[in-house]
Every structure is written in structure tokens, then in C-alpha cells.
Protein backbone atom coordinates (compact mmCIF):
# COMPACT_ATOMS: atom_id res chain seq x y z
CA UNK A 1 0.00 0.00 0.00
CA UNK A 2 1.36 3.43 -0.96
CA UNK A 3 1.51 6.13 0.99
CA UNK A 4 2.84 9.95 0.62
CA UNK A 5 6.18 10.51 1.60
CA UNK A 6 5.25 12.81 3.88
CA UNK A 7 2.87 10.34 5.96
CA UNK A 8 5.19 7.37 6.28
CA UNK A 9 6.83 8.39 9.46
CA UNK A 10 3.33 8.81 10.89
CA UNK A 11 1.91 5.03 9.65
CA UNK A 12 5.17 3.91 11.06
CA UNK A 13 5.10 4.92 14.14
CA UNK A 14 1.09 4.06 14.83
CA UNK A 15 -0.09 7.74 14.00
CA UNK A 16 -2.06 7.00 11.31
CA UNK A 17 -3.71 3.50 11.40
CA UNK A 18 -7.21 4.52 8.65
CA UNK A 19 -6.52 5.09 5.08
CA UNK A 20 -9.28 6.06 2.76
CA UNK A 21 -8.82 5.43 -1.10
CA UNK A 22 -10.81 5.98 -4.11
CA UNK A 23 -10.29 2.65 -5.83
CA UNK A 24 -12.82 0.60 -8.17
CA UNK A 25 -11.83 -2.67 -6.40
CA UNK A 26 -10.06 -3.53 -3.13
CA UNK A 27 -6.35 -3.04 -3.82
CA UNK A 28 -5.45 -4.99 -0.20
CA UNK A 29 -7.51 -7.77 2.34
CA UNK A 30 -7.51 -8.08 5.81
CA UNK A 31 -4.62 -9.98 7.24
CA UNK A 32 -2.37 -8.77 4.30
CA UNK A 33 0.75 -7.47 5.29
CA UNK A 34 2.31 -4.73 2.96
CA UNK A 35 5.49 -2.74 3.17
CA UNK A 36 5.22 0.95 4.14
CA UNK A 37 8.98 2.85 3.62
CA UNK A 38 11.38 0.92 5.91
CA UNK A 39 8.58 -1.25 7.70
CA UNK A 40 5.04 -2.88 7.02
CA UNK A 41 1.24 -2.37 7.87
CA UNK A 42 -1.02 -5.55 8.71
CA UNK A 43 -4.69 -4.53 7.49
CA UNK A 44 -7.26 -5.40 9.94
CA UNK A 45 -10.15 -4.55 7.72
CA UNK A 46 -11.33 -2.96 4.11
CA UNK A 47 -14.85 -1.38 4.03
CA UNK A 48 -16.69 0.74 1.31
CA UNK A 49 -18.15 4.08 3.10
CA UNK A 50 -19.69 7.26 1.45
CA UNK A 51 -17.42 10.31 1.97
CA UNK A 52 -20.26 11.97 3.47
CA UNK A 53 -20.03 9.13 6.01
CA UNK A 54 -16.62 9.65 7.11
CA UNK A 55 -16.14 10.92 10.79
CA UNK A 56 -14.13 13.31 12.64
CA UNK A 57 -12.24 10.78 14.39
CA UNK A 58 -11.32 8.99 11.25
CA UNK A 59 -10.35 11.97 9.92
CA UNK A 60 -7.89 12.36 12.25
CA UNK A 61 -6.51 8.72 12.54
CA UNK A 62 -6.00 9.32 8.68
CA UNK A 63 -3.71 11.98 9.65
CA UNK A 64 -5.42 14.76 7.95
CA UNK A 65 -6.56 17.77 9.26
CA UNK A 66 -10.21 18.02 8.13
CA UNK A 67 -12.49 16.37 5.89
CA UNK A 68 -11.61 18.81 2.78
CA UNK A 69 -7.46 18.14 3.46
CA UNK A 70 -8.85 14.42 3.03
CA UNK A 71 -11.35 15.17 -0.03
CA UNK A 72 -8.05 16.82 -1.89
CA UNK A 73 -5.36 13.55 -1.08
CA UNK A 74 -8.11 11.04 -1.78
CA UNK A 75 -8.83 12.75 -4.82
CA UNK A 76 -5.57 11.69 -6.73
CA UNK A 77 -7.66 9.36 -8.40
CA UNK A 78 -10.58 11.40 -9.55
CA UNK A 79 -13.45 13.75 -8.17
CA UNK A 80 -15.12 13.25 -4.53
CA UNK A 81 -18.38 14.20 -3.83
CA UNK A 82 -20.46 13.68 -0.49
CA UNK A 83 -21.95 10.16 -2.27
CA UNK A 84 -18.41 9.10 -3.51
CA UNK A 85 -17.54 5.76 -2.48
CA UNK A 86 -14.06 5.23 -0.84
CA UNK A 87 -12.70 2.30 0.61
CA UNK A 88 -11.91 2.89 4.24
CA UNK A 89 -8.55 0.49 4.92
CA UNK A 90 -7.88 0.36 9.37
CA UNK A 91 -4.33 -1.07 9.82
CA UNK A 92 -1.73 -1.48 12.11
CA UNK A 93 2.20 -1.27 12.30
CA UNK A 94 3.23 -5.10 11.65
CA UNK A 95 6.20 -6.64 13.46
């Protein structure tokens, strides 16, 4: 699983443990273990959630500031609306 250069230290360290991506299929399963920088995230579950759905505290364990920070790094992959459908991937630091 990719992840900005920028955020790595925080996944690393535990920081961030929720990643939301606009994908149009599950790019990782639960139990899957995938190498973040230097170390490697175990994903503990994928759901599908609208954006409009997303909340405050997930916002923040995604390491983003608010839910229009989020809107603009999700967005890499095309345009979010409030009915967009992201995957919402919880992890942990493996090992």
C-alpha cells in the first residue's frame, strides 16, 4: 500500500492506522501485510463508506486535518463528492 512521503513516518510509528482510497476494487484484504517505507502495515479490515459518512475521528486517525485536506489527497484518483464511495482500509504497524 502506498503512501505519501510525507505520511510514512506517521503510519510507522502508529499515527495513522485509517486510510481512505478511491479505488474501483479492493487493492489490499484483511490480514495482508504490505510494506510501508522501511517497515510494514497488517490490514485489519477494508470497508466501502460514502465520503459523506466519514467521521471526525477517522479523519484524524487518517492523519489529515479536516475532511476537505482528506477530499483533496483522496482525490488523486478522480473527483469526490459527499456520495463518492471510498474504501476505508484500518491497519496497524506489523512486526
Amino acid at each position: 500500500m502506498e503512501f505519501s512521503r510525507e505520511l510514512r513516518a506517521a503510519v510507522l510509528s502508529g499515527e495513522i492506522t485509517v486510510s481512505f482510497r478511491l479505488w474501483t476494487r479492493p487493492q489490499v484484504k484483511p490480514g495482508g501485510r504490505y510494506r510501508v517505507g522501511e517497515g510494514q502495515i497488517e490490514v485489519d479490515s477494508v470497508e466501502r463508506i460514502p465520503f459523506a459518512f466519514i467521521d471526525e475521528a477517522d479523519i484524524r486517525r487518517s492523519g489529515e486535518s479536516d475532511r476537505e485536506s482528506l477530499r483533496r489527497r483522496a482525490a488523486h484518483s478522480g473527483p469526490i463528492h459527499a456520495e463518492t464511495v471510498l474504501y476505508r482500509i484500518e491497519f496497524h504497524v506489523a512486526g
